[in-house]
PDB file of N, CA and C in Angstrom:
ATOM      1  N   UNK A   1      19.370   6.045 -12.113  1.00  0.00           N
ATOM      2  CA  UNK A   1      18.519   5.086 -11.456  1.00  0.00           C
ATOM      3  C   UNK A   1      17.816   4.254 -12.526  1.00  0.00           C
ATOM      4  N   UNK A   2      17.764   2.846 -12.466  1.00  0.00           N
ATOM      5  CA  UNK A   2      17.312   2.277 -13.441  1.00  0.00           C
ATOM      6  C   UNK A   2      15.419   2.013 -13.087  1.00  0.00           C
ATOM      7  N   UNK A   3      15.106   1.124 -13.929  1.00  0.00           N
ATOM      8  CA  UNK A   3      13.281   0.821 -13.809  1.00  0.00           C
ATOM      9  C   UNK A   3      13.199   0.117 -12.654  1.00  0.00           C
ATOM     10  N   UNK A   4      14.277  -1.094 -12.134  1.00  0.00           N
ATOM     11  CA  UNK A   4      14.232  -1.700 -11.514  1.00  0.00           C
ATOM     12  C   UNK A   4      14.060  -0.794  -9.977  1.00  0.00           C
ATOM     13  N   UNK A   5      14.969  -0.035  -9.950  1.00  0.00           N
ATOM     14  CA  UNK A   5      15.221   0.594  -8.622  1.00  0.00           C
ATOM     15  C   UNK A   5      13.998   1.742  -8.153  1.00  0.00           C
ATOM     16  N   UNK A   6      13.535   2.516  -9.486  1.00  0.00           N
ATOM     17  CA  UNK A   6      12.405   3.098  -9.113  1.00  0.00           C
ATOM     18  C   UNK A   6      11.114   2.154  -8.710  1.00  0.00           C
ATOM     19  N   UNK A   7      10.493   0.821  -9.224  1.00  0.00           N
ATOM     20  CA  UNK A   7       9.764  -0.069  -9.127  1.00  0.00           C
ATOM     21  C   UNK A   7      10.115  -0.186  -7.053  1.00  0.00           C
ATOM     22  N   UNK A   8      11.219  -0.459  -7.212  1.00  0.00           N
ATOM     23  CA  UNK A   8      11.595  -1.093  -5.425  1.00  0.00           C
ATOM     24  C   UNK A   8      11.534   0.298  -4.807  1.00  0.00           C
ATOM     25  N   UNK A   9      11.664   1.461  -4.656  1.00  0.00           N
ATOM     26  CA  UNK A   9      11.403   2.498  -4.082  1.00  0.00           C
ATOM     27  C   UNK A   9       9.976   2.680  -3.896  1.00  0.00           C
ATOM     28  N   UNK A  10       9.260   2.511  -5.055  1.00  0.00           N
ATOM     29  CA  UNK A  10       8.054   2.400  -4.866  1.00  0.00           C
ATOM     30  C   UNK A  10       7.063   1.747  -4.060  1.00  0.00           C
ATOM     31  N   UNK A  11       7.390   0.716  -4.215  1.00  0.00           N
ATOM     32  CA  UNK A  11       7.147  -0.648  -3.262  1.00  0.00           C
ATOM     33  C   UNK A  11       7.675  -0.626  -1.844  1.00  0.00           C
ATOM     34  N   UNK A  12       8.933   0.433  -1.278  1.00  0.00           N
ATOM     35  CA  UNK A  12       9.114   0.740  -0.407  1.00  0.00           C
ATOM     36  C   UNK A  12       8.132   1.794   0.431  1.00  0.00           C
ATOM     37  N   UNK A  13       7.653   2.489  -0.225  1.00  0.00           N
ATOM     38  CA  UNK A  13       6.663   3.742   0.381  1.00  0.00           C
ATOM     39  C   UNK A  13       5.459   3.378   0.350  1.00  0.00           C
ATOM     40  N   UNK A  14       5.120   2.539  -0.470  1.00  0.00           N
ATOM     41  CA  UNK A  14       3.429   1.883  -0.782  1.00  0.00           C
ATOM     42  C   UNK A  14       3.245   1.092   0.566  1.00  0.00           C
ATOM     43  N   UNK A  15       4.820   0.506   0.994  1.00  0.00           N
ATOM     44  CA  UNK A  15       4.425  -1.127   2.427  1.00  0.00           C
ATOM     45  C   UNK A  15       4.412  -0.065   3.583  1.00  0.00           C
ATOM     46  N   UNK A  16       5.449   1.028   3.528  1.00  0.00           N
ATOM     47  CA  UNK A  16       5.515   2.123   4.546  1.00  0.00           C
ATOM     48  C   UNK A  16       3.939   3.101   4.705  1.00  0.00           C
ATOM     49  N   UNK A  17       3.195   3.104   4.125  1.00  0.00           N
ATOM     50  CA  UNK A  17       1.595   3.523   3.796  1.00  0.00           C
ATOM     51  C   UNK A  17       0.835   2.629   4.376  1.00  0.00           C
ATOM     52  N   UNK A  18       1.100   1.408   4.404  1.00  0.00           N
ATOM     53  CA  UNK A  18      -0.096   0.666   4.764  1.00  0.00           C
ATOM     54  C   UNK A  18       0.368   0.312   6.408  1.00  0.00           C
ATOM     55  N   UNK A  19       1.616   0.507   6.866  1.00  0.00           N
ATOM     56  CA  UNK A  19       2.254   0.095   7.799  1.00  0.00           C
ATOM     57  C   UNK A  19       1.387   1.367   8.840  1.00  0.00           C
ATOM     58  N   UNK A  20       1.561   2.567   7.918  1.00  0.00           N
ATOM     59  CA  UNK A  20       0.805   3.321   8.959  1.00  0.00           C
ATOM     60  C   UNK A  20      -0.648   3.478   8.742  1.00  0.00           C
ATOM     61  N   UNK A  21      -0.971   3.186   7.982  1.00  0.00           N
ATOM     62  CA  UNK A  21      -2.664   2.539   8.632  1.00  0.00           C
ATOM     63  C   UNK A  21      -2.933   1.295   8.953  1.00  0.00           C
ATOM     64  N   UNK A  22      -2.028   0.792   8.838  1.00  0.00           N
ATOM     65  CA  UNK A  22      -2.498  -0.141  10.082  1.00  0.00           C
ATOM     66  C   UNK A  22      -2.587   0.177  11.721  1.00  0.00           C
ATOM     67  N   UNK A  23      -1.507   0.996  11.858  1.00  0.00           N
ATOM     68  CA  UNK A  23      -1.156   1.800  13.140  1.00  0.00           C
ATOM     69  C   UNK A  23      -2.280   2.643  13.298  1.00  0.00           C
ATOM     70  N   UNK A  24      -2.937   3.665  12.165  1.00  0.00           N
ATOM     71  CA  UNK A  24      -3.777   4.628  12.693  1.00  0.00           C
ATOM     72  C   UNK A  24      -4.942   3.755  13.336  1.00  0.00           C
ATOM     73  N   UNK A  25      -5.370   2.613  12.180  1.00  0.00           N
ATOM     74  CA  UNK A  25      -6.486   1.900  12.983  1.00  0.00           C
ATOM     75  C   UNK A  25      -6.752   1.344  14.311  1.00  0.00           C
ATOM     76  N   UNK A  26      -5.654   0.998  14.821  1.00  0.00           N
ATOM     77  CA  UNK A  26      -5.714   0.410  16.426  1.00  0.00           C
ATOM     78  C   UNK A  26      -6.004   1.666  17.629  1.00  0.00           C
ATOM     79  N   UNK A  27      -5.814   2.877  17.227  1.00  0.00           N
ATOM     80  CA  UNK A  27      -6.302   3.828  18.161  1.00  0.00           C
ATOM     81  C   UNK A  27      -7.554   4.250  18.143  1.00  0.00           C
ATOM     82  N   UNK A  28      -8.372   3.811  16.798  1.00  0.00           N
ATOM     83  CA  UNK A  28      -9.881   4.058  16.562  1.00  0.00           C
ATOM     84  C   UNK A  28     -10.734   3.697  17.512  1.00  0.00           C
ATOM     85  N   UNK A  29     -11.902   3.756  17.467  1.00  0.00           N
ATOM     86  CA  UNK A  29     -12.796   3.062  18.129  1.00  0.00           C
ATOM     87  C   UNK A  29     -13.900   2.732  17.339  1.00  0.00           C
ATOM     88  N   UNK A  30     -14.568   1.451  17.169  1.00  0.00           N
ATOM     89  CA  UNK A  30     -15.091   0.640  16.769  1.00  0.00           C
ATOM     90  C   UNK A  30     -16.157   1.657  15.820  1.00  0.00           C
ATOM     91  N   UNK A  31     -17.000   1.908  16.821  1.00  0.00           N
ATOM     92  CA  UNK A  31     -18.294   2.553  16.472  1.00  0.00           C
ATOM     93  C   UNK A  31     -18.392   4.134  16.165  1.00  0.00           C
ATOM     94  N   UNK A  32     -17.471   4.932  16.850  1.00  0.00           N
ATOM     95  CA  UNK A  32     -17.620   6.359  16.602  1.00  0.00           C
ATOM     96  C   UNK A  32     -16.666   6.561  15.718  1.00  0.00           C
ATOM     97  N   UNK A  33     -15.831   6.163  14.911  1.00  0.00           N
ATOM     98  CA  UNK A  33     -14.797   6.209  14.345  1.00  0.00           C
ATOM     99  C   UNK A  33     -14.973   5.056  12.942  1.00  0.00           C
ATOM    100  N   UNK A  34     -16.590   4.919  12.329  1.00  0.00           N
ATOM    101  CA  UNK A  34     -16.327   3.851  11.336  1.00  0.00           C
ATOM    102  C   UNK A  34     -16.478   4.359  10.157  1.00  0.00           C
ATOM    103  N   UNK A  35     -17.009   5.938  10.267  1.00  0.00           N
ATOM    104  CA  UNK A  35     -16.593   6.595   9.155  1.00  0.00           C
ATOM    105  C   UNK A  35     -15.008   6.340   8.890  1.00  0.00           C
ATOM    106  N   UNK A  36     -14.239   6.716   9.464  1.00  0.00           N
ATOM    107  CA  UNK A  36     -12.656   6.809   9.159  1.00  0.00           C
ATOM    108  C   UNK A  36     -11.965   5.744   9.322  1.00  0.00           C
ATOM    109  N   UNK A  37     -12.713   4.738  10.037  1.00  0.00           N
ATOM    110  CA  UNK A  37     -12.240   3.503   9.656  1.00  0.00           C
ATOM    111  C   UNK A  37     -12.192   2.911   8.485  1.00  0.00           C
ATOM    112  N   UNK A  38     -13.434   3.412   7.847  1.00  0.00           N
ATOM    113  CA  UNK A  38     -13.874   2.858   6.281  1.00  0.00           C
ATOM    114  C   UNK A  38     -13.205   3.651   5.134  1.00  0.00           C
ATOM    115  N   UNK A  39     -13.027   4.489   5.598  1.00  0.00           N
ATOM    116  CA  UNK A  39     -11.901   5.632   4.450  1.00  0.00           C
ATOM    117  C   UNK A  39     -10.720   5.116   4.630  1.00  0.00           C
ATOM    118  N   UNK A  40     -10.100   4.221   5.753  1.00  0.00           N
ATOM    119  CA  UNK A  40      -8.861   3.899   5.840  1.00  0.00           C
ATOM    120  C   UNK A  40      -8.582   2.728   5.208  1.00  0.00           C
ATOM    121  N   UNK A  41      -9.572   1.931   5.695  1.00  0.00           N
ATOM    122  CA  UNK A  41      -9.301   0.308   4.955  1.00  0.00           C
ATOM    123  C   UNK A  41      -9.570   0.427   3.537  1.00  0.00           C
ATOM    124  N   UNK A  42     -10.375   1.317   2.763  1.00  0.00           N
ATOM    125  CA  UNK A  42     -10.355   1.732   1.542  1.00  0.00           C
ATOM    126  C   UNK A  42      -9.023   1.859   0.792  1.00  0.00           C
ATOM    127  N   UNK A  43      -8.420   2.885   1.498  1.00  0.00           N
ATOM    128  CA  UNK A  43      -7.616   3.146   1.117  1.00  0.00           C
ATOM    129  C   UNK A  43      -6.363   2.434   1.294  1.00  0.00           C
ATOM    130  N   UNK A  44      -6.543   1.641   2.039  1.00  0.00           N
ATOM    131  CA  UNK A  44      -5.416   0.147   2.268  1.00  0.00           C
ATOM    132  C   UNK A  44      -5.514  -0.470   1.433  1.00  0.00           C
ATOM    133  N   UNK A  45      -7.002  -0.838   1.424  1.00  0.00           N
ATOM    134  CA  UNK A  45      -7.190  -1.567  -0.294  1.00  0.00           C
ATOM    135  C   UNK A  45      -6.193  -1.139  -1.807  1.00  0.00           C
ATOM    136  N   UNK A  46      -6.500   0.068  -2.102  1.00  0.00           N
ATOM    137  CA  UNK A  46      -5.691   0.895  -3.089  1.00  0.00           C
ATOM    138  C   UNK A  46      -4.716   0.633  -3.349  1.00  0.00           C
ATOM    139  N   UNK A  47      -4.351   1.205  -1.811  1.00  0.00           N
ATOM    140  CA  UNK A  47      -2.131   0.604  -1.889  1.00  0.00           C
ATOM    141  C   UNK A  47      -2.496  -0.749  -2.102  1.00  0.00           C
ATOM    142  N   UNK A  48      -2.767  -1.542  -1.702  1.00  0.00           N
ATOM    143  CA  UNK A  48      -2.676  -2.996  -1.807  1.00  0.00           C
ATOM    144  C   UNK A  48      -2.709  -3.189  -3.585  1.00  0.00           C
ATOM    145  N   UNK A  49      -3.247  -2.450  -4.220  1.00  0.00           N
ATOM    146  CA  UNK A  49      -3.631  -2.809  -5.362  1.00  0.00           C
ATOM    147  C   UNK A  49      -2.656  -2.572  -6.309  1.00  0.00           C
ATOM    148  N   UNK A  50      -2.004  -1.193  -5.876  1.00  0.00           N
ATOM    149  CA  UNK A  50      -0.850  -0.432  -6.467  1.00  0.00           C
ATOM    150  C   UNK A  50       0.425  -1.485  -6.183  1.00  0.00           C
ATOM    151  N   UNK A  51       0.633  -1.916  -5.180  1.00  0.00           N
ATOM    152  CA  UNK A  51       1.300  -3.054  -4.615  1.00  0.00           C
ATOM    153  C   UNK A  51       1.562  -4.038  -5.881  1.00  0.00           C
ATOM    154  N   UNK A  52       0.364  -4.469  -5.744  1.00  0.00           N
ATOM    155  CA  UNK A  52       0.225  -5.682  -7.135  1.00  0.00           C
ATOM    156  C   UNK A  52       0.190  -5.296  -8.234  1.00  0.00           C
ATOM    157  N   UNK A  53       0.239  -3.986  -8.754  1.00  0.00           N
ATOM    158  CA  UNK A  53       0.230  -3.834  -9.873  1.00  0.00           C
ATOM    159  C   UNK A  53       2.234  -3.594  -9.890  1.00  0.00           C
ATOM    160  N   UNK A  54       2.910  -3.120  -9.196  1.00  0.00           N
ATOM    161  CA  UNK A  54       4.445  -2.648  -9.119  1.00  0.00           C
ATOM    162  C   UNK A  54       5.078  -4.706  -9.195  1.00  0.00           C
ATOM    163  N   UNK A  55       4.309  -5.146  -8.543  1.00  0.00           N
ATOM    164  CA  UNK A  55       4.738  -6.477  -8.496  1.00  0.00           C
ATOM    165  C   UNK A  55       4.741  -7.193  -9.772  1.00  0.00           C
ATOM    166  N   UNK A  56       3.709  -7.032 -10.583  1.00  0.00           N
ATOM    167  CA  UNK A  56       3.357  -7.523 -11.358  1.00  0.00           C
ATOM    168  C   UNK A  56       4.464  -6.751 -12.676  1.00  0.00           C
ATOM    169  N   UNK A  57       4.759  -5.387 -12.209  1.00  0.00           N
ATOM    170  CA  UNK A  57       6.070  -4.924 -13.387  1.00  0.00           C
ATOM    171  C   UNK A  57       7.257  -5.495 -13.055  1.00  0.00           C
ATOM    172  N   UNK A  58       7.213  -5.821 -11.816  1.00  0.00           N
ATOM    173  CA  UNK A  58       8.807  -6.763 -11.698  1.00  0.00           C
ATOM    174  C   UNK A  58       8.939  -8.053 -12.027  1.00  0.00           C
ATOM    175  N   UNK A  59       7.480  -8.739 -12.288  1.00  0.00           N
ATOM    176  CA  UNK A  59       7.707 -10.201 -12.791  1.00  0.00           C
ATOM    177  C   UNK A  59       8.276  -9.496 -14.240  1.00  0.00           C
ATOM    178  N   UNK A  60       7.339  -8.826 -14.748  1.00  0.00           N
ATOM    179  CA  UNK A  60       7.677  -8.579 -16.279  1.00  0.00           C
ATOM    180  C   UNK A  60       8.808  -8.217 -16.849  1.00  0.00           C
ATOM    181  N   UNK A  61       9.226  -7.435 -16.088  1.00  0.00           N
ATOM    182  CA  UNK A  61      10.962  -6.742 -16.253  1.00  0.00           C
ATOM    183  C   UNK A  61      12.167  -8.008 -15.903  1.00  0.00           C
ATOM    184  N   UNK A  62      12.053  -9.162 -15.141  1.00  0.00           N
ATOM    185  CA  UNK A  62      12.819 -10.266 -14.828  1.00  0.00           C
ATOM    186  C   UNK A  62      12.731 -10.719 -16.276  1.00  0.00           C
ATOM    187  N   UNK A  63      11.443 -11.234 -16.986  1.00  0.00           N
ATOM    188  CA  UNK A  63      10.916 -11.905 -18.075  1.00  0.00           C
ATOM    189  C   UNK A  63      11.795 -11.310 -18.664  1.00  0.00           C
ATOM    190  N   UNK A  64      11.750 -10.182 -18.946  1.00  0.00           N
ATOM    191  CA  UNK A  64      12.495  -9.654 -20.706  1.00  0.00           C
ATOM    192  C   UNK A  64      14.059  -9.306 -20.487  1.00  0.00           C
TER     193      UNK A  64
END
């Protein structure tokens, strides 16, 4: 398996992570549930970040 293919696997399970919190959030409820709402979108944040950082190794790896 090369860098390239582990990078896109990665990026496959990171969009599959956020896909399901997005899902967990719509069964919440607003107010009794904003503790775990806020641990979730947190943590959406994260992946999101990890996201851009895997993105940002595939511009680099095209480059060289």
């Amino acid at each position: 398996m090369n860098p390239e293919d582990i990078v896109w696997r990665i990026l496959d399970r990171l969009q599959e992570s956020k896909e399901i919190f997005a899902s967990c959030l719509e069964g919440l409820h607003p107010v009794k549930d904003k503790e775990l709402i806020d641990a979730i979108t947190e943590i959406e944040q994260l992946t999101q970040t990890q996201i851009n950082i895997c993105r940002r190794i595939q511009r680099r790896m095209r480059m060289s």
